[in-house]
Protein backbone atom coordinates (compact mmCIF):
# COMPACT_ATOMS: atom_id res chain seq x y z
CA UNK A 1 -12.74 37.99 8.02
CA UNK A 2 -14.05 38.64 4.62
CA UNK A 3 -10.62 39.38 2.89
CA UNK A 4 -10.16 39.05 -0.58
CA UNK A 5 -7.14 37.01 -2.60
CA UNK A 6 -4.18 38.29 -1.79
CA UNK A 7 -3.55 39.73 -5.34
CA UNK A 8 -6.72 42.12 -4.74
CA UNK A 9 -5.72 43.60 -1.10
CA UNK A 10 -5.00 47.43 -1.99
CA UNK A 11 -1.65 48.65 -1.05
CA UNK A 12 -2.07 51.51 1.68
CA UNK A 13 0.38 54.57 2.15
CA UNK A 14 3.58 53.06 3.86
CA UNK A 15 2.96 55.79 6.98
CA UNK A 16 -0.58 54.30 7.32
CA UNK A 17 0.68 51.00 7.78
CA UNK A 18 3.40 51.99 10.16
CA UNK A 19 1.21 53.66 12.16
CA UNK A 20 -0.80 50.26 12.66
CA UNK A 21 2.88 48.47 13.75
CA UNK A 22 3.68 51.34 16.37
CA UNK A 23 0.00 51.07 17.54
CA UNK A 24 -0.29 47.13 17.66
CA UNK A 25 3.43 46.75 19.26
CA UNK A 26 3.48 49.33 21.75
CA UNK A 27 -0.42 48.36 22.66
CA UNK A 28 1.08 44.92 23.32
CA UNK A 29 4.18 46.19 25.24
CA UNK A 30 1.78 48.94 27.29
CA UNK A 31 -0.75 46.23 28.87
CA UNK A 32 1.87 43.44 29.08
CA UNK A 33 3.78 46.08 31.38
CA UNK A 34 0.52 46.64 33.16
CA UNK A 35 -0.16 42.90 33.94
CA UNK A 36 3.18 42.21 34.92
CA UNK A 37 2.78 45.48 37.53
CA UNK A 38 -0.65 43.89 38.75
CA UNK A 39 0.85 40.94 39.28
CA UNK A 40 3.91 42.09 41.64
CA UNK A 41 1.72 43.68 43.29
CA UNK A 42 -0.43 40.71 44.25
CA UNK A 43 2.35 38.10 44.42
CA UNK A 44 2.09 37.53 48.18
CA UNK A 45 -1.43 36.53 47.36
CA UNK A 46 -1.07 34.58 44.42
CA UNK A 47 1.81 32.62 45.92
CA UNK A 48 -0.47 31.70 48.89
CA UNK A 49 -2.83 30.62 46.96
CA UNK A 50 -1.54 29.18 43.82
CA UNK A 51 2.13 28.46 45.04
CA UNK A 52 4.45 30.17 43.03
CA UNK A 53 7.58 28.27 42.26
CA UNK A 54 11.07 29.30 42.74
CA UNK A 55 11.86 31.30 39.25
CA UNK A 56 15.15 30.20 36.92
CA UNK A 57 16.66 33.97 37.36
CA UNK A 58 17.21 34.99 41.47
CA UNK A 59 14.73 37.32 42.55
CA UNK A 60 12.12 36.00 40.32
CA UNK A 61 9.10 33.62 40.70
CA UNK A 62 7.68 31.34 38.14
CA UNK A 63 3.84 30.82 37.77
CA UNK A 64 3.38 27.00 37.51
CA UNK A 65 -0.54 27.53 36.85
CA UNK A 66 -0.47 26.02 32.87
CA UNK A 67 -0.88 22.64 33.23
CA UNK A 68 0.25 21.53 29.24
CA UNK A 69 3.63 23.83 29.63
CA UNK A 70 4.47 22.49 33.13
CA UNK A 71 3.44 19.21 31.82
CA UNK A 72 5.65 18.82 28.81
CA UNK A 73 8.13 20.70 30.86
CA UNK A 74 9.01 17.70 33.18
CA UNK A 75 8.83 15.25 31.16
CA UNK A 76 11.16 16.33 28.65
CA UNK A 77 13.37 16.82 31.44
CA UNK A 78 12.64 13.11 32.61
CA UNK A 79 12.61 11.79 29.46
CA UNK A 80 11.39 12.89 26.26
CA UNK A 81 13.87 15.01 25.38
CA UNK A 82 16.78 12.25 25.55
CA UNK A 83 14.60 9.70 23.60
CA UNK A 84 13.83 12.68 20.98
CA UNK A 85 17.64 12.88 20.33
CA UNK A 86 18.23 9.31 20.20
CA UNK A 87 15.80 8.78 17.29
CA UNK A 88 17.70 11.68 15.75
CA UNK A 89 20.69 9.52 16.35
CA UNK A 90 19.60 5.85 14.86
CA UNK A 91 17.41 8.30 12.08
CA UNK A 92 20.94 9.64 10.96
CA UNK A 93 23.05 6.66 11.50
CA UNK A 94 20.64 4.19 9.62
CA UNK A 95 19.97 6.84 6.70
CA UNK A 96 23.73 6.92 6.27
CA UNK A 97 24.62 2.96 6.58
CA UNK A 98 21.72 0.85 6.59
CA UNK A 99 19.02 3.41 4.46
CA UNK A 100 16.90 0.16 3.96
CA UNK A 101 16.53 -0.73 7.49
CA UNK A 102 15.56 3.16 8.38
CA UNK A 103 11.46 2.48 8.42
CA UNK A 104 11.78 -0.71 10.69
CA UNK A 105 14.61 0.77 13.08
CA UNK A 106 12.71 3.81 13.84
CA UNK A 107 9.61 1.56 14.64
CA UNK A 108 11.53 -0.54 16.79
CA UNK A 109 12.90 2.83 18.68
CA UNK A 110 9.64 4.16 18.89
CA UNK A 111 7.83 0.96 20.53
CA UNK A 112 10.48 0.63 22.82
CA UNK A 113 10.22 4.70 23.62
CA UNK A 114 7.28 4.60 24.63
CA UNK A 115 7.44 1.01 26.32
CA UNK A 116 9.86 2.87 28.76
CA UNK A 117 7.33 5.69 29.52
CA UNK A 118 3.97 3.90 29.48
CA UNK A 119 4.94 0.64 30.68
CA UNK A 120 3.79 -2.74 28.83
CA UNK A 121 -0.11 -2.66 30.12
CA UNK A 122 0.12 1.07 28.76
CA UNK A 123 1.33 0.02 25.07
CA UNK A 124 -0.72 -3.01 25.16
CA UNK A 125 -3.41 -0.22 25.55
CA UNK A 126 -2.58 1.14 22.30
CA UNK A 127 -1.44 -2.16 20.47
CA UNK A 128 -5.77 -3.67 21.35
CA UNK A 129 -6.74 -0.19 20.03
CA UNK A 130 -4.26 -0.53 16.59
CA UNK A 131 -5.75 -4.12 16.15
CA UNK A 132 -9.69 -3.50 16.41
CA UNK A 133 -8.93 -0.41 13.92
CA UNK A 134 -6.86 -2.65 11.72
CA UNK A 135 -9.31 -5.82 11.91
CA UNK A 136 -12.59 -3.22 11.02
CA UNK A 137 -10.43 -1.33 8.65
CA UNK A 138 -10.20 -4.62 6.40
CA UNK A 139 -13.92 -4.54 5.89
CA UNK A 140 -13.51 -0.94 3.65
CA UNK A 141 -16.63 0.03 5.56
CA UNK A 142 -16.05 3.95 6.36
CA UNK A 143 -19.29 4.03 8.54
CA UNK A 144 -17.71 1.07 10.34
CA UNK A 145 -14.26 2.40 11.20
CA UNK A 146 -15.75 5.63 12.14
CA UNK A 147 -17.89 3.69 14.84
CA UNK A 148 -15.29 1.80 16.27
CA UNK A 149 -12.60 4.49 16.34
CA UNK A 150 -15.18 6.58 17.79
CA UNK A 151 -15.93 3.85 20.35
CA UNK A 152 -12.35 3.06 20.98
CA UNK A 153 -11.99 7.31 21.55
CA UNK A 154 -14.65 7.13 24.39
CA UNK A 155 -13.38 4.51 26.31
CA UNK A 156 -10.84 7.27 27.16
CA UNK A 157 -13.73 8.73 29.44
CA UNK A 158 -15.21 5.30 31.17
CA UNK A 159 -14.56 5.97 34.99
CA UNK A 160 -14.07 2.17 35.68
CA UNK A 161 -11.48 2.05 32.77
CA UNK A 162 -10.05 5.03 34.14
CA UNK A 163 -9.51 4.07 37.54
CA UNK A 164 -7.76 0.46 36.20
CA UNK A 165 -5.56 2.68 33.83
CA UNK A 166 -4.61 4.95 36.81
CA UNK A 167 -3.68 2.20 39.25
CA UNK A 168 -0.78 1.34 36.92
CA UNK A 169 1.27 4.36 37.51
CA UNK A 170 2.63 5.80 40.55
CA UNK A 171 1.62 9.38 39.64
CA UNK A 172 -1.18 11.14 37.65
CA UNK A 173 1.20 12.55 35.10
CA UNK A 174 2.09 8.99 33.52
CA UNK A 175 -1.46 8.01 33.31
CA UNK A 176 -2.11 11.80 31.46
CA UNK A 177 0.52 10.45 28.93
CA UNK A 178 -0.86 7.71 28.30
CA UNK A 179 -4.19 9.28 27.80
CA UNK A 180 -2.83 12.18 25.29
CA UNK A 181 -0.85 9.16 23.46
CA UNK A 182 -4.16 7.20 23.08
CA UNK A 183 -5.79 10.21 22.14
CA UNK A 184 -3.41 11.12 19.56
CA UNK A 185 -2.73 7.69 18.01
CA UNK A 186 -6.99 7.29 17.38
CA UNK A 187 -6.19 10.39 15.11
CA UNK A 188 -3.67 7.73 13.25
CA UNK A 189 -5.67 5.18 13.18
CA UNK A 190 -9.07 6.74 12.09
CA UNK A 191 -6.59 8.16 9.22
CA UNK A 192 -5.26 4.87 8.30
CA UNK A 193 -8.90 2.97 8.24
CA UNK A 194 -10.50 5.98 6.01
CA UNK A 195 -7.41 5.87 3.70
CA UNK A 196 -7.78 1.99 3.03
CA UNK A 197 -11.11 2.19 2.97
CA UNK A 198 -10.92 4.64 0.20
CA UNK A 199 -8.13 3.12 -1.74
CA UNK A 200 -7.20 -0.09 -0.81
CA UNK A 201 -3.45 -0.59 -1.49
CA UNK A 202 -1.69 -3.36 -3.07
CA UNK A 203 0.37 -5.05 -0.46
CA UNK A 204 -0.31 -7.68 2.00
CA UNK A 205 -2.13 -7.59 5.43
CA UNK A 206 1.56 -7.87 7.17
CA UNK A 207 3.18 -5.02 5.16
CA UNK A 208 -0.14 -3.05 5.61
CA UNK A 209 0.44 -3.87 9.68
CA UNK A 210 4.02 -2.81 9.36
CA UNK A 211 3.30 0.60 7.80
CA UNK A 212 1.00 1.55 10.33
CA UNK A 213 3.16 0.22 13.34
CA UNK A 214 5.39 2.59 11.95
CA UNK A 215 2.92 4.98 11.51
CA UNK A 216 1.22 4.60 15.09
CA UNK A 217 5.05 4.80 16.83
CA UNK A 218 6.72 7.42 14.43
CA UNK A 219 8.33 8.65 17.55
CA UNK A 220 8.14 12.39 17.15
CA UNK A 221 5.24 12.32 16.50
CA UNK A 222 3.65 9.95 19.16
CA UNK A 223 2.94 11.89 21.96
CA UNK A 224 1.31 15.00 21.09
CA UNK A 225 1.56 15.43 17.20
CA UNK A 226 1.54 17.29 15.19
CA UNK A 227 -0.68 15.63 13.18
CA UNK A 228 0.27 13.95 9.56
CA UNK A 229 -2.44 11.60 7.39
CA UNK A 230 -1.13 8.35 6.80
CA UNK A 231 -1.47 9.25 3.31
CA UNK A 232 1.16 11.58 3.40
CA UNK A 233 3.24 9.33 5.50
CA UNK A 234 3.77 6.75 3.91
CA UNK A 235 4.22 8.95 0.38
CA UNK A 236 7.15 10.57 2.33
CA UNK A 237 8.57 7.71 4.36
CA UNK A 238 8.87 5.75 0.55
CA UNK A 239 10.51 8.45 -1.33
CA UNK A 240 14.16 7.43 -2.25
CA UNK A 241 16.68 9.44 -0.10
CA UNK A 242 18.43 11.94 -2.06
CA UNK A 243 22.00 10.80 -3.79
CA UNK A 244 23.86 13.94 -3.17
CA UNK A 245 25.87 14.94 1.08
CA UNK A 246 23.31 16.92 2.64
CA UNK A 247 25.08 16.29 5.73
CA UNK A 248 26.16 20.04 6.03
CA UNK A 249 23.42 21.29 4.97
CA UNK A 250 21.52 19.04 7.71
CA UNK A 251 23.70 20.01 10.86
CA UNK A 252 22.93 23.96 9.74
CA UNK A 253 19.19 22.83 9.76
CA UNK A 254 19.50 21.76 12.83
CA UNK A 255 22.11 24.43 14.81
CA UNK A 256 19.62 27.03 13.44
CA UNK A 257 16.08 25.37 14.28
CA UNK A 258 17.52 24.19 17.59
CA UNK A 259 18.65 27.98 18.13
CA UNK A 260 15.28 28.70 17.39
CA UNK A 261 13.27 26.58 19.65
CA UNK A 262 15.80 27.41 22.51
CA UNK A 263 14.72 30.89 21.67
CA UNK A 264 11.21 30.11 21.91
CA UNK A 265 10.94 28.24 25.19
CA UNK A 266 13.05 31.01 26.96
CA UNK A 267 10.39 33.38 25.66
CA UNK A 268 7.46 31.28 27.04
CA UNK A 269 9.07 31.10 30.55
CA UNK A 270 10.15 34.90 30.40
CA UNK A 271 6.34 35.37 30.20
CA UNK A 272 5.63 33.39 33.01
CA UNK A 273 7.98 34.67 35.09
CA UNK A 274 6.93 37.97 34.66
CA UNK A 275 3.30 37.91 34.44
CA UNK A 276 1.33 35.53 36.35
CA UNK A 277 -1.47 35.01 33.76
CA UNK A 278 -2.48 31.47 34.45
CA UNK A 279 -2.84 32.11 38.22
CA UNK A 280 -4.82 35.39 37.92
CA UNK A 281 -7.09 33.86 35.60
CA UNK A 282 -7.90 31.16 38.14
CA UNK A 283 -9.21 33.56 40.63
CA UNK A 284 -12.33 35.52 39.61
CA UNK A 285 -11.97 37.90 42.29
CA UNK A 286 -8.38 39.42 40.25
CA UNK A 287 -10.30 39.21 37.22
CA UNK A 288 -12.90 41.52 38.75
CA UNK A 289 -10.65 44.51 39.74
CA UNK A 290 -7.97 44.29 37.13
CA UNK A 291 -7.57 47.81 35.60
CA UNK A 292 -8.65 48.16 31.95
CA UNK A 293 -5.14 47.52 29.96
CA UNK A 294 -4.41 44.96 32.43
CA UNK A 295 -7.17 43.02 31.39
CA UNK A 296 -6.52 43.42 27.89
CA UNK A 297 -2.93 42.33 28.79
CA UNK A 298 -4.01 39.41 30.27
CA UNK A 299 -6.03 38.41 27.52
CA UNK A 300 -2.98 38.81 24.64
CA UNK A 301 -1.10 37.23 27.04
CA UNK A 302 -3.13 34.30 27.49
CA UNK A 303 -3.00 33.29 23.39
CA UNK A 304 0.25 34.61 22.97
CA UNK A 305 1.51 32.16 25.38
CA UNK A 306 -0.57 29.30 23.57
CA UNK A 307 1.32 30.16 20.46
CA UNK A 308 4.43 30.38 21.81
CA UNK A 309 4.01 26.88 23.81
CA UNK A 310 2.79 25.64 20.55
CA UNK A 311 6.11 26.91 18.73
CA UNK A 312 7.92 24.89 21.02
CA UNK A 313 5.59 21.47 21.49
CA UNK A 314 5.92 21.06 17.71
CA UNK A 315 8.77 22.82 16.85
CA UNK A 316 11.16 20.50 18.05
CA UNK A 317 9.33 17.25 16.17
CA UNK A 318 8.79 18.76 13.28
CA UNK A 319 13.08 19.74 12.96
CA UNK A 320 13.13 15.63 13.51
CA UNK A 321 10.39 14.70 11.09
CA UNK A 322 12.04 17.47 8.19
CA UNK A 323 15.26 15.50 8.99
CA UNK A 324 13.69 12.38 8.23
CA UNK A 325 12.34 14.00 4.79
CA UNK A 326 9.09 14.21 6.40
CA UNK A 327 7.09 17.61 5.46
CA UNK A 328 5.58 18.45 9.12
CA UNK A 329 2.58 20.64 8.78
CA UNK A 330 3.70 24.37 9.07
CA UNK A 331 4.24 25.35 12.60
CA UNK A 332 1.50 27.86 14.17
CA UNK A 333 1.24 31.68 12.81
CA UNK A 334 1.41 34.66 15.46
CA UNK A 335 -2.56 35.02 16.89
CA UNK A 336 -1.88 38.48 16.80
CA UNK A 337 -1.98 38.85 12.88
CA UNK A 338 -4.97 35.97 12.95
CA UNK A 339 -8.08 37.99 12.06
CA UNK A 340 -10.91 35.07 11.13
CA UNK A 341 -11.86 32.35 12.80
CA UNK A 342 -11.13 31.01 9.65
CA UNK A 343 -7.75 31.83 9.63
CA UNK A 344 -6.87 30.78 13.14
CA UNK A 345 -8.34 27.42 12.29
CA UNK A 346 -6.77 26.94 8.83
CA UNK A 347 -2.80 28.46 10.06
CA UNK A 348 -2.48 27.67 13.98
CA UNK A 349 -2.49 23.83 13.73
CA UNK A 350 -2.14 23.16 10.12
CA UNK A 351 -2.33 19.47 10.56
CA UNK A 352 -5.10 19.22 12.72
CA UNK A 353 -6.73 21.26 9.96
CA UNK A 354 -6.02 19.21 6.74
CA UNK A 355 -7.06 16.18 9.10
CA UNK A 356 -10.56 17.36 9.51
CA UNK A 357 -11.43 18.48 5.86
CA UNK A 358 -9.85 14.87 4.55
CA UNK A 359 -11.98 13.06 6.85
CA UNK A 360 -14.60 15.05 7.77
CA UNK A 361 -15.40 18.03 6.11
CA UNK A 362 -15.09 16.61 2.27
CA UNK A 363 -16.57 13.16 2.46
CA UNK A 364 -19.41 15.08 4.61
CA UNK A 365 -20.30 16.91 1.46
CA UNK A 366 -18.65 20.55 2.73
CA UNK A 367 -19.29 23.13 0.13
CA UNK A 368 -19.68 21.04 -3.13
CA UNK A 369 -23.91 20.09 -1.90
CA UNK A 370 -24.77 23.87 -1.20
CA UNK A 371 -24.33 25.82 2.57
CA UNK A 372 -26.90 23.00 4.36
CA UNK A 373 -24.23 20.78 3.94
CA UNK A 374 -21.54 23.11 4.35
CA UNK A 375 -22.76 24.23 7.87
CA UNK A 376 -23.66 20.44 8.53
CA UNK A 377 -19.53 18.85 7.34
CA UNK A 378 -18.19 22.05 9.71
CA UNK A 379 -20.30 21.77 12.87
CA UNK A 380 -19.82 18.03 12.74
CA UNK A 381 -15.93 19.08 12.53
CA UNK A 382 -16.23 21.39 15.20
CA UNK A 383 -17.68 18.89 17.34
CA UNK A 384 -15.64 15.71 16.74
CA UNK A 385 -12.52 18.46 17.87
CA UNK A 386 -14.72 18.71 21.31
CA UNK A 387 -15.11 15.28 21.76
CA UNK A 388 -11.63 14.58 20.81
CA UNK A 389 -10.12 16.97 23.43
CA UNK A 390 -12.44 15.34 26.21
CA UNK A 391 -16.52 16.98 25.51
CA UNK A 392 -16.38 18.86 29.05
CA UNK A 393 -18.95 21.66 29.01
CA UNK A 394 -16.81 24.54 28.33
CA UNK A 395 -15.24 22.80 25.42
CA UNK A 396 -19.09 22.57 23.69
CA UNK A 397 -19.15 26.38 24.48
CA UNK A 398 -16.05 26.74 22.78
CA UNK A 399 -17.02 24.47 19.58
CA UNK A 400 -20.75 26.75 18.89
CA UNK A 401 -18.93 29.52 19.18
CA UNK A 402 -16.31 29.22 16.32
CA UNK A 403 -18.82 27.02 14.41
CA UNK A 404 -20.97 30.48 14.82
CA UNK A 405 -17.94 32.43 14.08
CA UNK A 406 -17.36 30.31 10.83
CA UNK A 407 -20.91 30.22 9.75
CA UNK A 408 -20.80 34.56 9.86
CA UNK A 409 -17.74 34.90 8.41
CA UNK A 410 -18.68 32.58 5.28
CA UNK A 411 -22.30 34.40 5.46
CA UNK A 412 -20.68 37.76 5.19
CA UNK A 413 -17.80 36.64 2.98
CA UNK A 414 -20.55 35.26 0.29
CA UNK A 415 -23.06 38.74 0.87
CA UNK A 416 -20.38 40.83 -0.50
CA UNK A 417 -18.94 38.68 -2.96
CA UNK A 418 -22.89 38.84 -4.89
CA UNK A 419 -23.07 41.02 -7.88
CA UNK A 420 -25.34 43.49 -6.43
CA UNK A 421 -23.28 44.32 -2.92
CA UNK A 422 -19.76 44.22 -4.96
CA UNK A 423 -21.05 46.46 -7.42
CA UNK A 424 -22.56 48.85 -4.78
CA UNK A 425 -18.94 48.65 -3.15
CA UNK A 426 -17.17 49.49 -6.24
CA UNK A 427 -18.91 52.61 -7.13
CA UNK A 428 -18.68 54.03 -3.38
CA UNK A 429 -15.81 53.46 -2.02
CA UNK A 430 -11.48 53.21 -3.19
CA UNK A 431 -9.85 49.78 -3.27
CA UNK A 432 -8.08 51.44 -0.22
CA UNK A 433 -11.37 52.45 1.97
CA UNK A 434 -12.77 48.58 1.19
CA UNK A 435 -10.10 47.44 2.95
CA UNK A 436 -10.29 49.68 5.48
CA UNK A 437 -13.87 48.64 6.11
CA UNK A 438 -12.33 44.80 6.17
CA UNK A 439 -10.24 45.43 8.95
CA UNK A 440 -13.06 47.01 10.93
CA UNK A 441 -15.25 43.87 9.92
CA UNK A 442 -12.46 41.89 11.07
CA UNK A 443 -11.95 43.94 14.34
CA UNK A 444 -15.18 42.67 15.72
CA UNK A 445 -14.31 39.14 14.20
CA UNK A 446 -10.82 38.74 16.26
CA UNK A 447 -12.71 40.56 19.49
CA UNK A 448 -15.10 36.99 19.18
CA UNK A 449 -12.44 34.99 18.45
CA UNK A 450 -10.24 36.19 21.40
CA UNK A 451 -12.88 35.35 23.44
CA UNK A 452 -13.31 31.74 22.47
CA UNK A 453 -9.98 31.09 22.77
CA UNK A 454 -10.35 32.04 26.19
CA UNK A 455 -13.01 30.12 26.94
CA UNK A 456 -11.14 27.48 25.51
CA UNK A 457 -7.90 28.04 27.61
CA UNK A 458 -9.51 29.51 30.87
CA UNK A 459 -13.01 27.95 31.39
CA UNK A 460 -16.46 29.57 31.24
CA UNK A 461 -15.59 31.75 33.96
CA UNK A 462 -13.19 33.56 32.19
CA UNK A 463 -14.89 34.29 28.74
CA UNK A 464 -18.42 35.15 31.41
CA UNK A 465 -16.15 37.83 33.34
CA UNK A 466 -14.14 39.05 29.95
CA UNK A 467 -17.83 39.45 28.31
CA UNK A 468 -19.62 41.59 31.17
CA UNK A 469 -16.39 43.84 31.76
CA UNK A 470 -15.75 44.87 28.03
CA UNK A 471 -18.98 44.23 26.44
CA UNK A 472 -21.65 44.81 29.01
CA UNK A 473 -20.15 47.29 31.55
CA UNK A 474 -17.49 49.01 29.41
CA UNK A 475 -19.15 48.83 26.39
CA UNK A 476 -18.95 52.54 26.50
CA UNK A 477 -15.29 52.76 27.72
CA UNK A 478 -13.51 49.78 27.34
CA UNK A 479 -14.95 48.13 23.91
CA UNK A 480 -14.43 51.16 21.30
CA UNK A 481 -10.78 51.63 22.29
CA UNK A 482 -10.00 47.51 22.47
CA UNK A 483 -11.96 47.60 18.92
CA UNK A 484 -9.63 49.98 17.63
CA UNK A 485 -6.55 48.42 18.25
CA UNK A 486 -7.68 45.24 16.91
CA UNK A 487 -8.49 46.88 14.15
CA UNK A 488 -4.99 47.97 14.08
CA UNK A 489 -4.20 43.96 14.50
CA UNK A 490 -6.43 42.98 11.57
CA UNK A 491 -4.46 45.67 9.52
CA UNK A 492 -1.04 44.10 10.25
CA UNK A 493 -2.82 40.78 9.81
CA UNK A 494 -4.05 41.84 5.99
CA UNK A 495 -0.61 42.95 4.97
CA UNK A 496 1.13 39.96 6.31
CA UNK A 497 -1.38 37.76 4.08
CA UNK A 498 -0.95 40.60 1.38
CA UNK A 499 3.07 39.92 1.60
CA UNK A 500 4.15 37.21 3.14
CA UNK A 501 7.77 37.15 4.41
């Protein structure tokens, strides 16, 4: 929360610290094991209710509940997942006989990808979108192209529009792609308009067009990020192929990061299979009367999954982007060694991150016009990310409360880093013992942050109910101990930044 460089975080005794990785794992382990025990015992009533589906191992069920996993789920077994491999196929194939004809074949493959999924009225959608941000962008107003990519983002929410949109498809889940696609693609465009606004480049209008047709259908990419500037795009995209056979080097890349991802998504339905987290959280009456470590369960759970969903969702793009010399943003870090709000912003979706200083946060002023600024570029971040993902109410809730989160850590970070606190510090307590007192800072920090990211995954319901049990109710019984073994998180989380892997 208010952690220092890495270079100044004071080693402490090697027992201390494995004391804090017996603590945090088996604390994980213990209420995991309580959850799943809660939820056998209330299957009968959670598969009434919520339907349960038949699990992928006899004797198990499977809790269907998250709508992104199940989501994603089908329609990589539809689709996505063959159309993934066959722009792995023509990326590798044109890289090795045509190299010059790379750019425009993957453009090609990715219009007529997503042609096949959305339907022409769907990518004409898209293409009316890419041609009002292209038309504006030539102005090089900024204020401009924020206003119409901001108008083109809301049209996304205009019922009539809506219903139109839906009577295309046969089923809800086509017109949801086409909704994340448009979603994700205003990203693109609001990142190509800014970027030629800035610095207009010295090419024509066509080649312009080109690069961000191939920007805009970078296949994948398209759906659901993650998210690249079109800066860095087209920097990578232009950079001469190396001379020397990577090809072995390539297929290892791949076995091993395909290993990898298998290993991930069999550890995201392992969870659901065993603990019915989505499905509990639905019903307020479980969340009443779960027992204490079940709750917490529940709660690690809940993010743990998000991570772990995440691993997958842009794991397997980014292995296709690295093989097209792309550098993907990093994939997420564990939310069990996150400790800031912060952190969780700046390390869980990298890409989303260094989209909203570029274009937000910096030309907003951030933290070069003093902290008025500063808290004006990051709530104005915060709150494009809540209109982005749809502005529904619990989403707002979510966006004050890590803008508030933000604004406290920075406060705090900037109180002890004045010459008067540092030097009372210094003369009262070891390197070792100010460190200690950051993790405890940091406990409460990641207790706040937990419960945003419930709110964020769950609904106000869920963060209202988490509040009144720990905070309110067991703020006597359940809060010191749950403090304590975040604290115990934060500690793991400090020596991870301390020494990376």
């Amino acid at each position: 929360m208010t952690s220092k460089p890495k270079a100044q975080l004071a080693p402490l005794p090697w027992t201390e610290i494995l004391a804090y990785w017996l603590l945090s794992f088996g604390s994980h382990l213990f209420s995991f094991y309580q959850l799943h025990r809660f939820s056998k015992e209330h299957e009968a009533g959670l598969l009434r209710e919520f339907q349960l589906e038949k699990g992928l191992v006899k004797g198990f069920k499977r809790d269907p509940s998250d709508f992104e996993w199940n989501f994603w789920t089908k329609w990589a077994k539809k689709s996505l997942l063959w159309t993934l491999i066959g722009h792995g196929v023509i990326s590798r194939l044109t890289s090795v006989f045509y190299p010059k004809f790379r750019v425009p074949a993957l453009t090609i493959y990715g219009l007529l990808a997503a042609s096949s999924v959305l339907g022409i009225k769907g990518v004409s959608v898209l293409l009316v979108h890419l041609g009002l941000s292209f038309s504006v962008a030539q102005l090089r107003k900024p204020a401009l192209s924020w206003a119409c990519n901001l108008l083109l983002l809301t049209t996304l929410h205009i019922q009539p529009l809506e219903h139109i949109q839906r009577g295309w498809y046969k089923t809800e889940e086509e017109y949801y792609l086409l909704l994340f696609s448009v979603a994700v693609c205003g990203l693109r465009f609001i990142s190509f308009s800014l970027e030629h606004c800035w610095c207009p480049l010295d090419r024509g209008g066509v080649v312009q067009l080109c690069w961000l047709f191939s920007y805009t259908f970078y296949h994948p990419f398209f759906y659901n990020g993650p998210i690249i500037t079109y800066k860095d795009y087209i920097e990578q995209m232009q950079r001469p192929a190396e001379e020397s056979d990577r090809g072995l080097s390539a297929f290892s890349y791949l076995v091993l990061r395909s290993g990898r991802i298998l290993l991930w998504w069999c550890t995201a339905e392992y969870m659901i299979h065993v603990m019915y987290m989505h499905s509990i959280q639905s019903n307020e009456t479980y969340l009443e009367i779960l027992p204490p470590w079940a709750l917490g369960g529940l709660a690690l759970a809940l993010v743990q999954f998000f991570y772990v969903k995440y691993l997958v969702l842009f794991g397997l793009p980014s292995m296709l982007a690295t093989l097209d010399k792309l550098v993907p943003p990093k994939l997420p870090r564990c939310v069990s060694i996150m400790y800031s709000f912060t952190g969780m912003w700046r390390h869980f979706d990298e890409g989303l991150y260094r989209w909203l200083i570029r274009y937000i946060y910096v030309p907003l002023g951030g933290s070069r016009h003093g902290r008025l600024y500063k808290m004006l570029s990051t709530g104005l971040a915060f709150g494009f990310v809540c209109l982005w993902h749809g502005g529904h109410d619990y989403l707002q809730y979510w966006a004050l409360m890590n803008w508030a989160g933000v604004l406290v850590e920075n406060g705090l970070k900037s109180l002890f880093a004045s010459s008067f606190i540092h030097s009372i510090v210094e003369q009262n307590f070891s390197a070792a013992m100010e460190r200690r007192c950051i993790a405890l800072l940091s406990a409460f920090s990641t207790a706040m942050l937990i419960l945003s990211n419930l709110v964020f995954l769950g609904g106000i319901h869920v963060g209202r109910i988490f509040w009144k049990r720990v905070f309110i109710q067991g703020w006597s019984t359940m809060a010191p101990p749950m403090l304590a073994f975040l604290y115990c998180f934060a500690q793991i989380g400090l020596e991870w930044t301390s020494h990376p892997p």
